[in-house]
Protein backbone atom coordinates (compact mmCIF):
# COMPACT_ATOMS: atom_id res chain seq x y z
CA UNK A 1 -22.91 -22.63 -4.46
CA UNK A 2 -25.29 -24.51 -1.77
CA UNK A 3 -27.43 -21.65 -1.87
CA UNK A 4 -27.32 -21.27 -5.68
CA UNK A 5 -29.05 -24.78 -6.01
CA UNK A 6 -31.26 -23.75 -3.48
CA UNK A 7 -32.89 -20.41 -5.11
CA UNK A 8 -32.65 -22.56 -8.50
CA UNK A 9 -34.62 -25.61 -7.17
CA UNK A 10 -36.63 -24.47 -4.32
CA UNK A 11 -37.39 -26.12 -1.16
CA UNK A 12 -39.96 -28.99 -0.96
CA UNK A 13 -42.15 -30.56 2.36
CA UNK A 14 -40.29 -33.23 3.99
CA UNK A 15 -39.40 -36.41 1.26
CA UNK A 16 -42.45 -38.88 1.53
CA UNK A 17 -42.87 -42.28 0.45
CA UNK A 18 -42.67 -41.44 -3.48
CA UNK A 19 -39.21 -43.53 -4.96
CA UNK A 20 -36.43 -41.16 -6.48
CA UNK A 21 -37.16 -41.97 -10.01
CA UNK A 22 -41.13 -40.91 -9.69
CA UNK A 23 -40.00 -37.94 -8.07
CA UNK A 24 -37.74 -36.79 -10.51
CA UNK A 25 -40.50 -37.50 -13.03
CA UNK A 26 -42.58 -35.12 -10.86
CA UNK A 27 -39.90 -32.56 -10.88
CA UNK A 28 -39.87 -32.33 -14.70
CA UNK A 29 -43.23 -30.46 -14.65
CA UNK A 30 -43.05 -28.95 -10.92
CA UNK A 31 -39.17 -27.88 -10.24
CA UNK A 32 -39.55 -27.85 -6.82
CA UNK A 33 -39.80 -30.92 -6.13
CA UNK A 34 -36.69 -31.57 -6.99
CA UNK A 35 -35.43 -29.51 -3.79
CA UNK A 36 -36.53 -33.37 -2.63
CA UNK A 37 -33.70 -35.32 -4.25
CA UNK A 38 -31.34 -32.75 -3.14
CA UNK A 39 -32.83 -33.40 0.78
CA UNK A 40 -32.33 -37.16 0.50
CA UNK A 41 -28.90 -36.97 -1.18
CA UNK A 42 -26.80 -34.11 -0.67
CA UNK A 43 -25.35 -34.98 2.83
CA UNK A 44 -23.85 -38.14 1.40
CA UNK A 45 -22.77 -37.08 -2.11
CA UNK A 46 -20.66 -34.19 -0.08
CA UNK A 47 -19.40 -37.03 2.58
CA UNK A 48 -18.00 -39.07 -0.51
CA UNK A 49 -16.65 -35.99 -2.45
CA UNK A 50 -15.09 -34.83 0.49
CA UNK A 51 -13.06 -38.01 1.22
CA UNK A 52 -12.18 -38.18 -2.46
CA UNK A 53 -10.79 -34.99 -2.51
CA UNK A 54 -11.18 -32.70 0.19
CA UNK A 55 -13.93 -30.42 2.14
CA UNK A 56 -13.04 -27.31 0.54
CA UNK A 57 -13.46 -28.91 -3.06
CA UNK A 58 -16.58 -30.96 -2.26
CA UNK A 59 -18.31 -28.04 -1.14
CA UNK A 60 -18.45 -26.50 -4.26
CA UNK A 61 -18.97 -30.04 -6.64
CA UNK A 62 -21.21 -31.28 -4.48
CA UNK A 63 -23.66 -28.46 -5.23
CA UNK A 64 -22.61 -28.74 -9.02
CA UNK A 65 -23.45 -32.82 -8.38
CA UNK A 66 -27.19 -31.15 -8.06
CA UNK A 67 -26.92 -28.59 -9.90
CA UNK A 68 -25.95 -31.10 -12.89
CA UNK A 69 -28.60 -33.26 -11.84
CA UNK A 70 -31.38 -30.71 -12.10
CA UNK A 71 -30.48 -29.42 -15.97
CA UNK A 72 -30.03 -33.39 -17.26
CA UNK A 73 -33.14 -34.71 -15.39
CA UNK A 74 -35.07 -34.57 -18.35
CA UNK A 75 -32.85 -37.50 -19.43
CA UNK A 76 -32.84 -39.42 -16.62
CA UNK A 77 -34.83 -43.00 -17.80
CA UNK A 78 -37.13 -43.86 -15.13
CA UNK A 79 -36.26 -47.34 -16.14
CA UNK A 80 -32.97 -47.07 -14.03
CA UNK A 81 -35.19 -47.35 -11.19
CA UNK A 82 -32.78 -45.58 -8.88
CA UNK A 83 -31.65 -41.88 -8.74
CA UNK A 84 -28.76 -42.35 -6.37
CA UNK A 85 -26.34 -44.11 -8.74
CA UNK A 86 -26.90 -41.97 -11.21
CA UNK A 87 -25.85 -39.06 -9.11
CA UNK A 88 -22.55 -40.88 -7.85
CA UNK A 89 -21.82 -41.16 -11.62
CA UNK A 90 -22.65 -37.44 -11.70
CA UNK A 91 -20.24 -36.81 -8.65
CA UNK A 92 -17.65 -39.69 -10.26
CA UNK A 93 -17.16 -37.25 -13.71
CA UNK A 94 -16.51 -34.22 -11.35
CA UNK A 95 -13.93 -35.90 -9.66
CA UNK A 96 -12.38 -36.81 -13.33
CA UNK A 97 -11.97 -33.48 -13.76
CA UNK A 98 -9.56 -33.00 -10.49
CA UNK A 99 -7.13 -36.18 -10.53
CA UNK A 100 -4.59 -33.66 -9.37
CA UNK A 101 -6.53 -32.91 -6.34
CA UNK A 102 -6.99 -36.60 -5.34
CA UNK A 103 -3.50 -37.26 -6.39
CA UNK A 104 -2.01 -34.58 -3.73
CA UNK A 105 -4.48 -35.71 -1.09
CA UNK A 106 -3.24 -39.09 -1.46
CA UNK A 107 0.60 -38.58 -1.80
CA UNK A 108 0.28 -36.38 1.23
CA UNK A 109 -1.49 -38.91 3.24
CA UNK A 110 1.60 -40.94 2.62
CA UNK A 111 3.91 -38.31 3.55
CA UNK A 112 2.11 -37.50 6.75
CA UNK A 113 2.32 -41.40 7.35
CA UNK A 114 5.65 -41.44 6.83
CA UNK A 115 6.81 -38.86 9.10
CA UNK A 116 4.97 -39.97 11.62
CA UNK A 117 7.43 -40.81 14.60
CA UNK A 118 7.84 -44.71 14.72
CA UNK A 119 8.92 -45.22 18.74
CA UNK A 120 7.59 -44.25 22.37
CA UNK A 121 8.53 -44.78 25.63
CA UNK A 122 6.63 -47.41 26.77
CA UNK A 123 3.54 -49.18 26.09
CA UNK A 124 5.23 -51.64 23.58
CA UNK A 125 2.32 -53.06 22.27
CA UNK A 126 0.14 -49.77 21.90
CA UNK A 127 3.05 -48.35 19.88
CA UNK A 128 3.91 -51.61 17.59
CA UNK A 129 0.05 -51.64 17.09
CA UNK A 130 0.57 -47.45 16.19
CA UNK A 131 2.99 -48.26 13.77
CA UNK A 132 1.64 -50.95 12.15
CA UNK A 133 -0.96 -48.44 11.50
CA UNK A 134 0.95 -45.99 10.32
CA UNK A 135 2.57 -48.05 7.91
CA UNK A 136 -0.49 -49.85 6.33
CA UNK A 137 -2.01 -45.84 6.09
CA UNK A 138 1.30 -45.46 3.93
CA UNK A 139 1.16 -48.17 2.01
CA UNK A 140 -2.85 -47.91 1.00
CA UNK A 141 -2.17 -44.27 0.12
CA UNK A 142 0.75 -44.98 -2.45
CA UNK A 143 -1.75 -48.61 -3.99
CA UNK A 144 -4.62 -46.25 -4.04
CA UNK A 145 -2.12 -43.63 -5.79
CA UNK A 146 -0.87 -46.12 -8.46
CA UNK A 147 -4.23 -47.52 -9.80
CA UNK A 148 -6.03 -46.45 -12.91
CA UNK A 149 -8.60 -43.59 -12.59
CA UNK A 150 -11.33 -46.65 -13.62
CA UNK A 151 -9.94 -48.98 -11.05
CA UNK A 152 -9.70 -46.91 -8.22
CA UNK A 153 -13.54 -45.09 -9.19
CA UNK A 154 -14.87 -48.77 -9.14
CA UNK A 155 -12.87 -49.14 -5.88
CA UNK A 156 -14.11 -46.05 -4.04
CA UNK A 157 -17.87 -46.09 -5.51
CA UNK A 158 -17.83 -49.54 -3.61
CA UNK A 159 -15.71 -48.68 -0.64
CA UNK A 160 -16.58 -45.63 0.04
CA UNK A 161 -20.19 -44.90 -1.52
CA UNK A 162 -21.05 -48.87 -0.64
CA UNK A 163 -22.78 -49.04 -4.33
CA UNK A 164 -23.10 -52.80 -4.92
CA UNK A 165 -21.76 -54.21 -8.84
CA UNK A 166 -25.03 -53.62 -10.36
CA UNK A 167 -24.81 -49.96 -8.53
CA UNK A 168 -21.62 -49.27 -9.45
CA UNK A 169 -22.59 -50.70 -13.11
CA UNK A 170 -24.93 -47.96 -13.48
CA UNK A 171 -23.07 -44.86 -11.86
CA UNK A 172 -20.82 -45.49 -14.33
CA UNK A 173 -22.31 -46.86 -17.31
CA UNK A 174 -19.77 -49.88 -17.65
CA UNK A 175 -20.90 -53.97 -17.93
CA UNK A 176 -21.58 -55.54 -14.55
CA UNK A 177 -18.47 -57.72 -15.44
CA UNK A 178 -16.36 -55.06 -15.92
CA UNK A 179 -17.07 -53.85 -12.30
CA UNK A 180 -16.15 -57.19 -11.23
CA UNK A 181 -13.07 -57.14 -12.89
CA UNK A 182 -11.59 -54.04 -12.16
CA UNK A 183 -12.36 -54.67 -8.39
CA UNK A 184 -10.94 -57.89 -7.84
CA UNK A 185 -7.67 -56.50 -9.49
CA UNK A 186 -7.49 -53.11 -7.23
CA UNK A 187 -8.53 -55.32 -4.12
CA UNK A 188 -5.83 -57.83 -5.23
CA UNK A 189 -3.24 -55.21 -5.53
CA UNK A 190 -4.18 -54.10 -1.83
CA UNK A 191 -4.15 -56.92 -0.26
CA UNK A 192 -0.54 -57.52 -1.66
CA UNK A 193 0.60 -54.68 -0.50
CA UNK A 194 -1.33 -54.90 2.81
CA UNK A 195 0.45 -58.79 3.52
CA UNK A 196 -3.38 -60.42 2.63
CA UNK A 197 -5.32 -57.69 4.43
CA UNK A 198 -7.85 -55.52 2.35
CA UNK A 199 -9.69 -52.16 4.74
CA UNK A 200 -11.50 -51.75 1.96
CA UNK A 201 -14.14 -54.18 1.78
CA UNK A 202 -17.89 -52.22 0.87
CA UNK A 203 -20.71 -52.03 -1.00
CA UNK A 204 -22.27 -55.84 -2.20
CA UNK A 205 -22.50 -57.82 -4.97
CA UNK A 206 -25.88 -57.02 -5.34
């Protein structure tokens, strides 16, 4: 599907200095330039999707991210200011429409935790520090597992996409308070189940 976005949009000369949402503008009346956008953001969409969910999948919504992107931007209010939020709120609605997938990614990170074998020979530190490991990987997959779809989307837009609040606010068209909210509580739950440690601290409060 790469390629598909590719004959649809073209491919433009190196990004310059122009910001996202004047370039979009531009690609309203010249296409091409929105081959641009897709330079500047396509690598890390895919990264994100593809730790959501997994490479396979993010392959193919990663171009439909774009591809999305490219039919709406006639809507797109230059006001935001910033095209990248917009398109992890793009790539956030995808991902709505494969819970499942996440879901079995995450239960069998937990499995593959669990069955990991708990004792070496040796080394008693490097394997208590191995297993301590192993069990916090277990333990994040099943929290991440039991929060709400908009709890853990806040979560990962921050922790994985580092989108500050106001970021976040926009990608998903929810009240900077809200963002707050729901974050505190998923980080909350974490760090319960973590004994007071949270690994996934990202993104600002910008």
């Amino acid at each position: 599907m790469t390629a598909k976005v590719t004959r649809l949009v073209g491919r433009a000369d190196p990004p310059g200095e122009i910001g996202d949402a004047a370039l979009l503008e531009l690609s309203r009346r010249s296409p091409e330039r929105f081959g641009e956008i897709y330079d500047r953001y396509f690598r890390e969409i895919h990264g994100y999707l593809g730790r959501r969910l997994d490479q396979q999948v993010a392959d193919d919504l990663a171009a439909e991210v774009f591809l999305t992107a490219f039919r709406k931007r006639e809507r797109f209010d230059p006001g935001r200011g910033e095209v990248r939020p917009w398109l992890y709120g793009i790539a956030t609605n995808l991902i709505g429409l494969h819970r499942r997938t996440e879901a079995r990614r995450l239960t069998a990170l937990r499995r593959s935790a669990a069955a990991q074998p708990s004792a070496e020979h040796g080394h008693e530190e490097r394997v208590a520090t191995r297993v301590d490991a192993v069990n916090a990987q277990e333990r994040l997959a099943g929290e991440l597992l039991a929060l709400s779809d908009g709890d853990r989307d806040v979560l990962m837009l921050s922790a994985l996409g580092e989108l500050s609040h106001e970021e976040v606010s926009k990608a998903l068209g929810i009240p900077y308070g809200t963002v707050g909210s729901r974050l505190s509580r998923a980080r909350r739950k974490l760090r319960a189940a973590l004994g007071g440690v949270n690994p996934l601290n990202g993104g600002s409060n910008g």
